[in-house]
C-alpha atoms as a PDB file:
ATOM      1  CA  UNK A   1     140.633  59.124  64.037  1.00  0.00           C
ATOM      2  CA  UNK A   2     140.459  60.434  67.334  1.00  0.00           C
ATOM      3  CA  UNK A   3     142.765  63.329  67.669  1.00  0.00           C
ATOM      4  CA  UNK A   4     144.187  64.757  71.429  1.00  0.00           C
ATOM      5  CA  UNK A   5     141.897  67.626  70.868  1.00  0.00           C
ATOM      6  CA  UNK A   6     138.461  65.709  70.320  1.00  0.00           C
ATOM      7  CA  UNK A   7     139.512  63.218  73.023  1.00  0.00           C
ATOM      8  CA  UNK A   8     140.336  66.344  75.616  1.00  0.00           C
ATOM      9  CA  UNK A   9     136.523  67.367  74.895  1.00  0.00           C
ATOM     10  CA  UNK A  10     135.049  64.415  75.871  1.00  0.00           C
ATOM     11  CA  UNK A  11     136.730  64.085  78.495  1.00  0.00           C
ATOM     12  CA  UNK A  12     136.113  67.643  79.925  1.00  0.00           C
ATOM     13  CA  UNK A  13     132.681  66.972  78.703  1.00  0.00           C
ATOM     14  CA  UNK A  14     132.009  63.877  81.426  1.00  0.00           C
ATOM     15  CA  UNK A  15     134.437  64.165  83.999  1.00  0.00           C
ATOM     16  CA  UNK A  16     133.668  64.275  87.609  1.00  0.00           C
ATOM     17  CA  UNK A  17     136.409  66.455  88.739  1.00  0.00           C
ATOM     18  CA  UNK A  18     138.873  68.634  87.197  1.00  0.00           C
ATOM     19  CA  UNK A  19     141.163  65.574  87.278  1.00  0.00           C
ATOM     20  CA  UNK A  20     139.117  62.870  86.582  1.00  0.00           C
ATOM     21  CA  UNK A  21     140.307  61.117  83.339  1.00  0.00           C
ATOM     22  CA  UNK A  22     139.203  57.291  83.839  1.00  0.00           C
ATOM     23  CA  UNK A  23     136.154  57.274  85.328  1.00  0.00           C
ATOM     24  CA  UNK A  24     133.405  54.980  83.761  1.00  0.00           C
ATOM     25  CA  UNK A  25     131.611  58.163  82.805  1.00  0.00           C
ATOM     26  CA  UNK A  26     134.648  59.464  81.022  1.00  0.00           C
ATOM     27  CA  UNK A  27     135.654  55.883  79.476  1.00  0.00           C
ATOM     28  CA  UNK A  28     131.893  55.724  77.907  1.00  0.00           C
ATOM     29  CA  UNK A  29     132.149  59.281  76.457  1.00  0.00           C
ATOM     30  CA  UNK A  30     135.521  58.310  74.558  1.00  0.00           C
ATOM     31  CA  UNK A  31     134.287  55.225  73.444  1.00  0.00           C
ATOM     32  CA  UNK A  32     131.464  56.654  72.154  1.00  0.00           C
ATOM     33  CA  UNK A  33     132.912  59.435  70.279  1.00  0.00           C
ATOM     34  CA  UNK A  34     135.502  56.423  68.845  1.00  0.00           C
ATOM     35  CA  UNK A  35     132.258  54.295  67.466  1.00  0.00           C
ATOM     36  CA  UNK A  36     130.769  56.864  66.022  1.00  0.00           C
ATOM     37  CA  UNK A  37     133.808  58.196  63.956  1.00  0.00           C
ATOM     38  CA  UNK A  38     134.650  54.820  63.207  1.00  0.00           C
ATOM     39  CA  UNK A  39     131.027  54.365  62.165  1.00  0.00           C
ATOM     40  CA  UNK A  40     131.178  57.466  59.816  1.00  0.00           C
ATOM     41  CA  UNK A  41     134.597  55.712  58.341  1.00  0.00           C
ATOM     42  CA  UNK A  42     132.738  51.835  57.172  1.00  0.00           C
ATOM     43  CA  UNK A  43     129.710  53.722  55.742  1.00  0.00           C
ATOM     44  CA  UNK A  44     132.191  54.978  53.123  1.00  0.00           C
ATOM     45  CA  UNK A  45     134.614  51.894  53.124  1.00  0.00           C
ATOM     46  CA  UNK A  46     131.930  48.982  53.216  1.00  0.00           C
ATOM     47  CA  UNK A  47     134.714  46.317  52.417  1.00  0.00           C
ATOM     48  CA  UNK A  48     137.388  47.066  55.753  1.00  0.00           C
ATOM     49  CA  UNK A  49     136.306  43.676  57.644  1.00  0.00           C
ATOM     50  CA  UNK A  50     139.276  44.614  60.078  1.00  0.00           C
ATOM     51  CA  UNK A  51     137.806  48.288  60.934  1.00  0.00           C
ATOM     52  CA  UNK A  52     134.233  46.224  61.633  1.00  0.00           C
ATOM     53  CA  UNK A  53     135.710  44.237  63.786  1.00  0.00           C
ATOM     54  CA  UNK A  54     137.516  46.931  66.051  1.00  0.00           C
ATOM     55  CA  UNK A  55     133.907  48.795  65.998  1.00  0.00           C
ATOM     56  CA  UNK A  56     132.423  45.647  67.459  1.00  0.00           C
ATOM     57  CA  UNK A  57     135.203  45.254  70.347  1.00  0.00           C
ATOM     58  CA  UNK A  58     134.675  49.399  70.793  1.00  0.00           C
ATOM     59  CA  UNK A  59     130.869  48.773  71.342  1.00  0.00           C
ATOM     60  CA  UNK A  60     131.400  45.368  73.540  1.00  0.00           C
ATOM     61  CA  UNK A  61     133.691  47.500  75.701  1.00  0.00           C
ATOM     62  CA  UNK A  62     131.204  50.435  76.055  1.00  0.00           C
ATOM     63  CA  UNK A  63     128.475  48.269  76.896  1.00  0.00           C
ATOM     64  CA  UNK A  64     130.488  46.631  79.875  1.00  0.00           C
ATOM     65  CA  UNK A  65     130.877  50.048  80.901  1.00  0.00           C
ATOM     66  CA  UNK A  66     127.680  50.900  80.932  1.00  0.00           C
ATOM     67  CA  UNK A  67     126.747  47.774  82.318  1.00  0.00           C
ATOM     68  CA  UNK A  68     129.464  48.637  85.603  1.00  0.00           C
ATOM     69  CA  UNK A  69     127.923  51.895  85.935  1.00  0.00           C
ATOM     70  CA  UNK A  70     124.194  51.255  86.159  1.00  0.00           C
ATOM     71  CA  UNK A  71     124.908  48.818  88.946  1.00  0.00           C
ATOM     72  CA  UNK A  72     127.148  50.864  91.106  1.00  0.00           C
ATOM     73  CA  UNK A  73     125.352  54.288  90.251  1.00  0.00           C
ATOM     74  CA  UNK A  74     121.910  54.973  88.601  1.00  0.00           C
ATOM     75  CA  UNK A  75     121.618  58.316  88.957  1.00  0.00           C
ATOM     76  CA  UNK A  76     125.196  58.856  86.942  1.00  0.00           C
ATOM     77  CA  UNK A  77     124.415  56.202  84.189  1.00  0.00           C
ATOM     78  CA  UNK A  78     120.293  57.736  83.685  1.00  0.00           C
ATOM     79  CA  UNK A  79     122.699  61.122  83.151  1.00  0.00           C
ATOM     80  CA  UNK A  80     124.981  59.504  81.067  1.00  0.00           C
ATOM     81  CA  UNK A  81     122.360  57.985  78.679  1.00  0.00           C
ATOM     82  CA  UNK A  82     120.543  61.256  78.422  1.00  0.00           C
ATOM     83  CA  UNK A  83     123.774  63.639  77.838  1.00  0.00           C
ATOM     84  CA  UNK A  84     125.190  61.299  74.768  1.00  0.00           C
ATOM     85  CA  UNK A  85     121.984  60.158  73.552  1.00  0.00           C
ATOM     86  CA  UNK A  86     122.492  56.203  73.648  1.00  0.00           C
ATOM     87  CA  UNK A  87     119.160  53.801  73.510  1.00  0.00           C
ATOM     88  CA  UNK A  88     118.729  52.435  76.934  1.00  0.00           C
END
């Protein structure tokens, strides 16, 4: 589960400016940290068919981000890519 704390990170992690909490950077961040705990939690419980299908949604959602963001701004998405390691 994402806690305040680990979401805070992220966010201070991506964000533009020192209020910046929904910016496509910051909303791919989150979402990323979200699929990979909820990754971590069906590798050990192989049988939760709901959990899969919330990790599906997650990564639909993060790749319409990322989607948004290369076509308004390259230079922030080739950044983006790089800093959280995603495949292009």
């Amino acid at each position: 589960m994402l806690t305040k704390r680990k979401k805070a990170n992220e966010i201070a992690k991506s964000r533009r400016h020192d209020t910046d909490t929904g910016s496509p950077e910051v909303q791919v961040a989150v979402l990323t940290r979200r699929i990979e705990e909820l990754s971590v939690h069906l590798d050990k419980n192989r049988k939760d068919k709901h959990g899969r299908r919330g990790l599906l949604g997650l990564v639909a959602d993060r790749r319409k981000h990322l989607k948004y963001l290369e076509a308004t701004n390259r230079r922030a998405y080739g950044t983006l890519v790089r800093k959280l390691g995603l495949k292009k």
